[in-house]
C-alpha atoms as a PDB file:
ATOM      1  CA  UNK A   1     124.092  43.887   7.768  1.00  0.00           C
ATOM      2  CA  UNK A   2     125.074  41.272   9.350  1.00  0.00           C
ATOM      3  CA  UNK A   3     128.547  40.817  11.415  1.00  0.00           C
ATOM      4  CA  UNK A   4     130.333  37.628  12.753  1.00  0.00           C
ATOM      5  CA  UNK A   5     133.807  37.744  14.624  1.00  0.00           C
ATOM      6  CA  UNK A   6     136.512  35.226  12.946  1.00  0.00           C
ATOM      7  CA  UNK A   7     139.496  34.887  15.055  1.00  0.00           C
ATOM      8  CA  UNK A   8     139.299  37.996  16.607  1.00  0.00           C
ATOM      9  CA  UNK A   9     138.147  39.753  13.226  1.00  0.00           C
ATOM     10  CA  UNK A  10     135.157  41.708  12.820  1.00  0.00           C
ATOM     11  CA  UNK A  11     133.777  40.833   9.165  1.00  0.00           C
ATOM     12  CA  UNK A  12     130.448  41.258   7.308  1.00  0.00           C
ATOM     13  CA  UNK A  13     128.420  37.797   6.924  1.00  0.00           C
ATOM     14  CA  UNK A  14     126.770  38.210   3.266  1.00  0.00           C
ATOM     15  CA  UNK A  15     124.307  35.760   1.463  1.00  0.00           C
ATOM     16  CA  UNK A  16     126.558  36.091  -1.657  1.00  0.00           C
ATOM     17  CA  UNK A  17     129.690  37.811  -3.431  1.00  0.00           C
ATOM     18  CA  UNK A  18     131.736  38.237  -6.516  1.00  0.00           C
ATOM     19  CA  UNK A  19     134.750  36.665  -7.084  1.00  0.00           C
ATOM     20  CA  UNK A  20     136.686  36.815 -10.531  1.00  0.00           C
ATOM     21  CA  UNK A  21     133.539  37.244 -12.832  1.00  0.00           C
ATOM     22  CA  UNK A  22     131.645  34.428 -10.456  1.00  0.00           C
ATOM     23  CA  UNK A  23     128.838  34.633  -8.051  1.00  0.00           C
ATOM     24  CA  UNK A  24     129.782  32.548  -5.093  1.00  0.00           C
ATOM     25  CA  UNK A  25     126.418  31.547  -2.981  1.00  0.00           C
ATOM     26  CA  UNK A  26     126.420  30.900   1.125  1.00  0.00           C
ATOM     27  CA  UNK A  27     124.341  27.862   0.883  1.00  0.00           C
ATOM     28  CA  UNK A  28     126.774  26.185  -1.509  1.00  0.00           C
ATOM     29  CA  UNK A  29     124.508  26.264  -4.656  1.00  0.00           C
ATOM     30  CA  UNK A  30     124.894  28.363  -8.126  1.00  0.00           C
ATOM     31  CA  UNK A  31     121.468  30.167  -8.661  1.00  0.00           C
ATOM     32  CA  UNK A  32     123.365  33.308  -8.405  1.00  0.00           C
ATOM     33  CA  UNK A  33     126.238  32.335 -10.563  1.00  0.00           C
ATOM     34  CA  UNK A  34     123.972  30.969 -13.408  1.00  0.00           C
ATOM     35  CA  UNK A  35     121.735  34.307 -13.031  1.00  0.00           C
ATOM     36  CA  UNK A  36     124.856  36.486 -13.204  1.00  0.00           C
ATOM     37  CA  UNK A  37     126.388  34.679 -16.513  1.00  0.00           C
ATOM     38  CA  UNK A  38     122.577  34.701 -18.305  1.00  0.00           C
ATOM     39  CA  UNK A  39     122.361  38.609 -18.114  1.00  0.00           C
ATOM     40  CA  UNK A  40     126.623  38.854 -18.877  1.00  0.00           C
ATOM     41  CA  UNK A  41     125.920  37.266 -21.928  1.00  0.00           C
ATOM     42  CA  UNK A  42     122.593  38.851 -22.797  1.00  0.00           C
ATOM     43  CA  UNK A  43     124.848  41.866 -22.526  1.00  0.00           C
ATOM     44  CA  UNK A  44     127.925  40.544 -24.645  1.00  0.00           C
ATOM     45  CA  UNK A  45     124.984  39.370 -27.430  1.00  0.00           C
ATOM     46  CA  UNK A  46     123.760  42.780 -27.759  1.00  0.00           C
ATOM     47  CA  UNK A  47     127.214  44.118 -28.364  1.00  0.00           C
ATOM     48  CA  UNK A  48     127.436  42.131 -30.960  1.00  0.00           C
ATOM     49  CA  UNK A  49     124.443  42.010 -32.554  1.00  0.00           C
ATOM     50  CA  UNK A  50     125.056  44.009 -36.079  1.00  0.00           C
ATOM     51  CA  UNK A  51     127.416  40.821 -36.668  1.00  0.00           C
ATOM     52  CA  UNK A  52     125.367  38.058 -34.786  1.00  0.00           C
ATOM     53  CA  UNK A  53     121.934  39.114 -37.082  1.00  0.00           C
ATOM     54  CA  UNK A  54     123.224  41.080 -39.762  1.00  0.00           C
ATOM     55  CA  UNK A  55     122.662  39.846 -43.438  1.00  0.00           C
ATOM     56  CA  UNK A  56     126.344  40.247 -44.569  1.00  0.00           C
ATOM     57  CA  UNK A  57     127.577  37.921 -42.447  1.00  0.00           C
ATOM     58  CA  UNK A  58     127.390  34.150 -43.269  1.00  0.00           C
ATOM     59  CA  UNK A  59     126.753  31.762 -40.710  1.00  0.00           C
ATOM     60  CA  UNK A  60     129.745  30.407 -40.150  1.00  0.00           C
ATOM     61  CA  UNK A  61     131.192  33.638 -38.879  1.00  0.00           C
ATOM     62  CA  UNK A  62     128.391  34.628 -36.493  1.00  0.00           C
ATOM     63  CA  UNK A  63     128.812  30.896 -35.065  1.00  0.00           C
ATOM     64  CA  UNK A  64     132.539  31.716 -34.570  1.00  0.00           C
ATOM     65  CA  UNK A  65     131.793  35.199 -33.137  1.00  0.00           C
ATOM     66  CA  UNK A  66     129.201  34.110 -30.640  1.00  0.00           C
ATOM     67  CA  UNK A  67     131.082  31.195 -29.539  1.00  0.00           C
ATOM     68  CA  UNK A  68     134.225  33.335 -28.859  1.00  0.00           C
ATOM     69  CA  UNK A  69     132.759  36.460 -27.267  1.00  0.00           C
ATOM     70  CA  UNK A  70     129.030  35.357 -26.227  1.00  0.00           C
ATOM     71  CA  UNK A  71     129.351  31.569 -25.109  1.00  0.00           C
ATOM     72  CA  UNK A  72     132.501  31.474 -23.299  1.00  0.00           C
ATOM     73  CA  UNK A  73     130.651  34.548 -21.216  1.00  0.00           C
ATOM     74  CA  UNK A  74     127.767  32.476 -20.525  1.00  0.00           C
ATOM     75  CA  UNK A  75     129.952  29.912 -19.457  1.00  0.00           C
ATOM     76  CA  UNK A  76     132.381  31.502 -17.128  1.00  0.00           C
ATOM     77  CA  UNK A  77     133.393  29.460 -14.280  1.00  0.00           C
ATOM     78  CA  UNK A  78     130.767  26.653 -14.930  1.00  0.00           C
ATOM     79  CA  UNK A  79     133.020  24.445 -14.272  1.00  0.00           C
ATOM     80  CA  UNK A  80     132.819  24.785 -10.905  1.00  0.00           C
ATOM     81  CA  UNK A  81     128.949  25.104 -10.342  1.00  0.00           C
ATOM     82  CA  UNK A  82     127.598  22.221  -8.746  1.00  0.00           C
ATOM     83  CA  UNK A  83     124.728  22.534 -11.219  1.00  0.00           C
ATOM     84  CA  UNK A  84     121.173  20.707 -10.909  1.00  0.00           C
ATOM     85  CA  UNK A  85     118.895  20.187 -14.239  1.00  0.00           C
ATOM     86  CA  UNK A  86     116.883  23.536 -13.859  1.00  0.00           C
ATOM     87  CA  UNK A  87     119.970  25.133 -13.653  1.00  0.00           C
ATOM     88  CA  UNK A  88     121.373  23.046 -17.488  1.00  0.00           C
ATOM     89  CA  UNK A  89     117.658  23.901 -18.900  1.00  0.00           C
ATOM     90  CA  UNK A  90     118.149  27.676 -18.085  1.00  0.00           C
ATOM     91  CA  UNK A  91     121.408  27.910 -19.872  1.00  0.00           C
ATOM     92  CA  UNK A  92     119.837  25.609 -22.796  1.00  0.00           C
ATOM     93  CA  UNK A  93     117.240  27.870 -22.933  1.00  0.00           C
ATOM     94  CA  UNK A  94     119.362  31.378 -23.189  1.00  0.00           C
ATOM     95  CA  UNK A  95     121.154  29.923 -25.442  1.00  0.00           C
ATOM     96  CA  UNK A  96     118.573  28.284 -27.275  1.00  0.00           C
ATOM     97  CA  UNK A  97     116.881  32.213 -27.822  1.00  0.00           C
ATOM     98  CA  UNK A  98     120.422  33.322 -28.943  1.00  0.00           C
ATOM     99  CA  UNK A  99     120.551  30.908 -32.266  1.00  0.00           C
ATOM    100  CA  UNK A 100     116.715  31.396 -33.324  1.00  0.00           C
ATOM    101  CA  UNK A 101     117.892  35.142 -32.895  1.00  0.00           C
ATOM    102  CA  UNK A 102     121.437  34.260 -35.143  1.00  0.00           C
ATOM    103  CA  UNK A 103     119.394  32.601 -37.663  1.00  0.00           C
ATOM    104  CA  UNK A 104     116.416  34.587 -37.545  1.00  0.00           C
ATOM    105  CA  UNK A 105     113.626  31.856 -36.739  1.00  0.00           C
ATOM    106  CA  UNK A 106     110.607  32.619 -34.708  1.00  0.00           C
ATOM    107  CA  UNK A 107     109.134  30.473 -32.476  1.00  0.00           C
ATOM    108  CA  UNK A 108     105.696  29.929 -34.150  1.00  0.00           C
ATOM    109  CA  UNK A 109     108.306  28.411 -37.160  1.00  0.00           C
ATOM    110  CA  UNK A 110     108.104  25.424 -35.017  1.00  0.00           C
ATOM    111  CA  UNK A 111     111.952  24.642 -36.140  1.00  0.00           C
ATOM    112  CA  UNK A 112     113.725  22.245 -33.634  1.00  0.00           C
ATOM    113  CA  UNK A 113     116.430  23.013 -31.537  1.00  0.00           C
ATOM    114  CA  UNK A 114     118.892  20.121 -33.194  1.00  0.00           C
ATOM    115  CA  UNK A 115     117.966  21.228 -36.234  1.00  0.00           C
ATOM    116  CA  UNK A 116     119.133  25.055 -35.256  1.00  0.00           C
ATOM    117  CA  UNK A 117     122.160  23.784 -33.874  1.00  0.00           C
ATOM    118  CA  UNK A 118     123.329  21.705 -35.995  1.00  0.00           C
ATOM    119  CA  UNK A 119     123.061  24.084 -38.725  1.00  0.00           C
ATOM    120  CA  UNK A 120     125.402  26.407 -36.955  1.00  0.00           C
ATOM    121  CA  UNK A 121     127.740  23.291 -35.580  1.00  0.00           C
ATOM    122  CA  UNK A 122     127.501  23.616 -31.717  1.00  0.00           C
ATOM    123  CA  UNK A 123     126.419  21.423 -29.173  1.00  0.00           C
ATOM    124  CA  UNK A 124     123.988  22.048 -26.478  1.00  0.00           C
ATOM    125  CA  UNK A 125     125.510  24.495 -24.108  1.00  0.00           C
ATOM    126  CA  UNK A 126     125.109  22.025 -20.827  1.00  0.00           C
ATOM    127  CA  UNK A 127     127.022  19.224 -22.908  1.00  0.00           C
ATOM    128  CA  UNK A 128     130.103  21.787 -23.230  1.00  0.00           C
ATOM    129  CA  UNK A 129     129.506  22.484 -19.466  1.00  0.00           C
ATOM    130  CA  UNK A 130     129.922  19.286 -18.389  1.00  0.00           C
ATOM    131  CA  UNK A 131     132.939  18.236 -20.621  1.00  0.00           C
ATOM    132  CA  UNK A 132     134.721  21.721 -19.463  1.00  0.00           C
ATOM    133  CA  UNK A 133     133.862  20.332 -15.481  1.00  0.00           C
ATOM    134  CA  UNK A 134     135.542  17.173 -16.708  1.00  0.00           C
ATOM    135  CA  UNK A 135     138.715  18.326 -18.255  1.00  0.00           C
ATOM    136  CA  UNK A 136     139.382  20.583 -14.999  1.00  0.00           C
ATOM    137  CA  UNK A 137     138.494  17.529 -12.465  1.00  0.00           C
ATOM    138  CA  UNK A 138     141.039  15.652 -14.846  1.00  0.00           C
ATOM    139  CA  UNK A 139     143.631  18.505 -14.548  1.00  0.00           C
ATOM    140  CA  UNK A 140     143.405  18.786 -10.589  1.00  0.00           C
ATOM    141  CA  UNK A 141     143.338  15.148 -10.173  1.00  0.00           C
ATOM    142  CA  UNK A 142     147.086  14.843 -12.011  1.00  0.00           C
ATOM    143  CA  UNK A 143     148.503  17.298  -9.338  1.00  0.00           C
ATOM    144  CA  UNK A 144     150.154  16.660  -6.640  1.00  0.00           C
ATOM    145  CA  UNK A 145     148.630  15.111  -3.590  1.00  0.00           C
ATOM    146  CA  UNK A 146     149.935  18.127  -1.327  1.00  0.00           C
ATOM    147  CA  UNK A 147     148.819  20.561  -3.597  1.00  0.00           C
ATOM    148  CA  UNK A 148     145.992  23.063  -2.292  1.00  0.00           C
ATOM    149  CA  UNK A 149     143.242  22.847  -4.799  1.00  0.00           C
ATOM    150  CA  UNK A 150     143.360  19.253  -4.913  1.00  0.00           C
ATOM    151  CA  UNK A 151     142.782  19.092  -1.068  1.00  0.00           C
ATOM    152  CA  UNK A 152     140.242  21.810  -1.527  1.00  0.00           C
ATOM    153  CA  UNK A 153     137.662  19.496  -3.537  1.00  0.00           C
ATOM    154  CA  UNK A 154     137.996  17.084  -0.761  1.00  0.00           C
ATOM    155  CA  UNK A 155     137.854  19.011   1.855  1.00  0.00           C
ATOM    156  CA  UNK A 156     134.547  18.432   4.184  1.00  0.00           C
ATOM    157  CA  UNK A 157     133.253  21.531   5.460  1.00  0.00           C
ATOM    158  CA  UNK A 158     132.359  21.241   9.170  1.00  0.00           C
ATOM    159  CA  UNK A 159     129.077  22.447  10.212  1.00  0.00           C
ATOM    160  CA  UNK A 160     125.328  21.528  11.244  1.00  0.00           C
ATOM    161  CA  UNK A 161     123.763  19.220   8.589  1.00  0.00           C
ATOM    162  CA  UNK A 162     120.376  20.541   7.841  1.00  0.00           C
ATOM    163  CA  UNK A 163     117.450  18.035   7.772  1.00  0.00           C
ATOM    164  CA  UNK A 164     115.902  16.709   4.318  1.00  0.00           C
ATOM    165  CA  UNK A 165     117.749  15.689   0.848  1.00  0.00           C
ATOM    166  CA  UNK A 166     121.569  16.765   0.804  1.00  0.00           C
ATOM    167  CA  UNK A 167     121.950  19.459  -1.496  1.00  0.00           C
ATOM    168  CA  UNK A 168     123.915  18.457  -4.639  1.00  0.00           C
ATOM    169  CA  UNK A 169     127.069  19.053  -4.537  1.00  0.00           C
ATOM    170  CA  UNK A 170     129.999  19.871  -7.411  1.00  0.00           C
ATOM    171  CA  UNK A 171     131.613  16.408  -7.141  1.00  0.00           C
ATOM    172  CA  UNK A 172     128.427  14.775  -7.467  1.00  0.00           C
ATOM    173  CA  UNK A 173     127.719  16.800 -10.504  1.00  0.00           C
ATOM    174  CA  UNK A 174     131.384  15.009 -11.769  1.00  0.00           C
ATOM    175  CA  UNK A 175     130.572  11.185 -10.959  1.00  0.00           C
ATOM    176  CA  UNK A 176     127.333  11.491 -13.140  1.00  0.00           C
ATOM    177  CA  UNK A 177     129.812  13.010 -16.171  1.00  0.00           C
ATOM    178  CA  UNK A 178     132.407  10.282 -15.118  1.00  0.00           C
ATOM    179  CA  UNK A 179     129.448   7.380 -15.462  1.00  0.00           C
ATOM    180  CA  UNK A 180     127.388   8.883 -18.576  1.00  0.00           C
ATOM    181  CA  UNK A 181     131.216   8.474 -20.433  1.00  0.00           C
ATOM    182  CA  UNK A 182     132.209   5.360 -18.446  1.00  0.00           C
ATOM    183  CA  UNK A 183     135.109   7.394 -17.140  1.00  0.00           C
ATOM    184  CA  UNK A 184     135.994   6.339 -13.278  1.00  0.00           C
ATOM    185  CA  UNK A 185     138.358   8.884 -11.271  1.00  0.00           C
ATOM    186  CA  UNK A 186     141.926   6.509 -12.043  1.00  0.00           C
ATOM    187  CA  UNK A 187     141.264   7.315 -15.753  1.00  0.00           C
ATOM    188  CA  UNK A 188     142.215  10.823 -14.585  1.00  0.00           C
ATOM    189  CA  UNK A 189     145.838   9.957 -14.079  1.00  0.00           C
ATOM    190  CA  UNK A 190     145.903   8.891 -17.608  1.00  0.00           C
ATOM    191  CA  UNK A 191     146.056  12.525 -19.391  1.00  0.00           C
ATOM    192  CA  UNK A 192     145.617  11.125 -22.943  1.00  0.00           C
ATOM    193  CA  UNK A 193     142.787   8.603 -22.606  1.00  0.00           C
ATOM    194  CA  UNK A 194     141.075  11.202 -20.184  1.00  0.00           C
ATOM    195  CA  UNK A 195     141.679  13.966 -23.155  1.00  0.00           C
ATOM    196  CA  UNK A 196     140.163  11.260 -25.660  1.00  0.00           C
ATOM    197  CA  UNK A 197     137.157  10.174 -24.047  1.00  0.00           C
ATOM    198  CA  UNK A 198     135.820  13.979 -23.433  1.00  0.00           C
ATOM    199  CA  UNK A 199     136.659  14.942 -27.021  1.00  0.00           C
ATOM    200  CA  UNK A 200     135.051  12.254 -28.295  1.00  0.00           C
ATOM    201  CA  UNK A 201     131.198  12.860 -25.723  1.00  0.00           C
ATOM    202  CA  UNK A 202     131.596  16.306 -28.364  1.00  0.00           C
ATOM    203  CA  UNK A 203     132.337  14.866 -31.527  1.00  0.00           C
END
């Protein structure tokens, strides 16, 4: 255990902790987080899997079932991971084991993924990801200049830089959504347009 003293208070230093369902990490990433949400929705799957593989359902209800009670669990507070591409293939790939599962295809079928999802109507899971970090950039960015959680995403944390590449962080993971849609951070202030153009990246 490790102990550090914070204006006068004695509190435990820890690597990691849970916070509302999330997995918050010391060193800023979301290995933790991303870890914590695949088993979560392993678990969620597995409670429903009479409906998610049974033969009396049609596909169009398991794909409404596992995006209400198994997908939104996998993608609990993504929003706010500052996620790199190992991270998005992870995610793909749990998901991507959930749908062969939901419409019973083996591997050695050699079926593709687009094929899969299509035929159940959903998009890859990283593609929701990133629209769902969008629309909450977009709603911070139309408060108030004073307001708390706008100066929190802003806010530089001071510290010792450690040598090598910077680690990525959560706003770069937003300027690479802003310029694969063409979106800049202005077009924020414009609710409508900003609503538009992320619809429209899902179909």
């Amino acid at each position: 255990m490790h102990l550090d003293i914070v204006n006068g208070v004695l509190l435990e230093k820890v690597d990691k902790f849970y916070y509302l369902g999330d997995t918050l990490d010391a060193d800023e990433g979301c290995d933790s987080a991303v870890t914590t949400r695949v088993r979560s929705a392993w678990k969620k799957f597995c409670e429903y899997l009479p409906i998610l593989t049974g033969k009396g359902f049609s596909l169009k209800l398991k794909c409404k079932a596992y995006a209400t009670c198994v997908r939104s669990c996998l993608m609990h507070g993504s929003e706010t991971w500052p996620m790199k591409v190992e991270h998005e293939l992870k995610m793909n790939c749990t998901e991507m084991s959930m749908i062969r599962w939901i419409c019973g295809v083996k591997l050695n079928e050699r079926k593709k993924s687009e094929e899969l999802r299509e035929l159940l109507g959903l998009e890859p899971v990283s593609l929701m990801i990133k629209n769902s970090r969008l629309r909450w950039f977009g709603h911070v960015e139309q408060k108030d200049y004073n307001d708390w959680v706008r100066c929190c995403i802003t806010w530089e944390v001071e510290g010792i830089t450690q040598r090598g590449c910077p680690k990525k962080t959560w706003r770069d993971c937003v300027k690479n959504d802003m310029e694969s849609l063409g979106l800049s951070q202005k077009d924020a202030q414009a609710r409508n347009k900003w609503r538009r153009r992320i619809k429209g990246a899902t179909g």
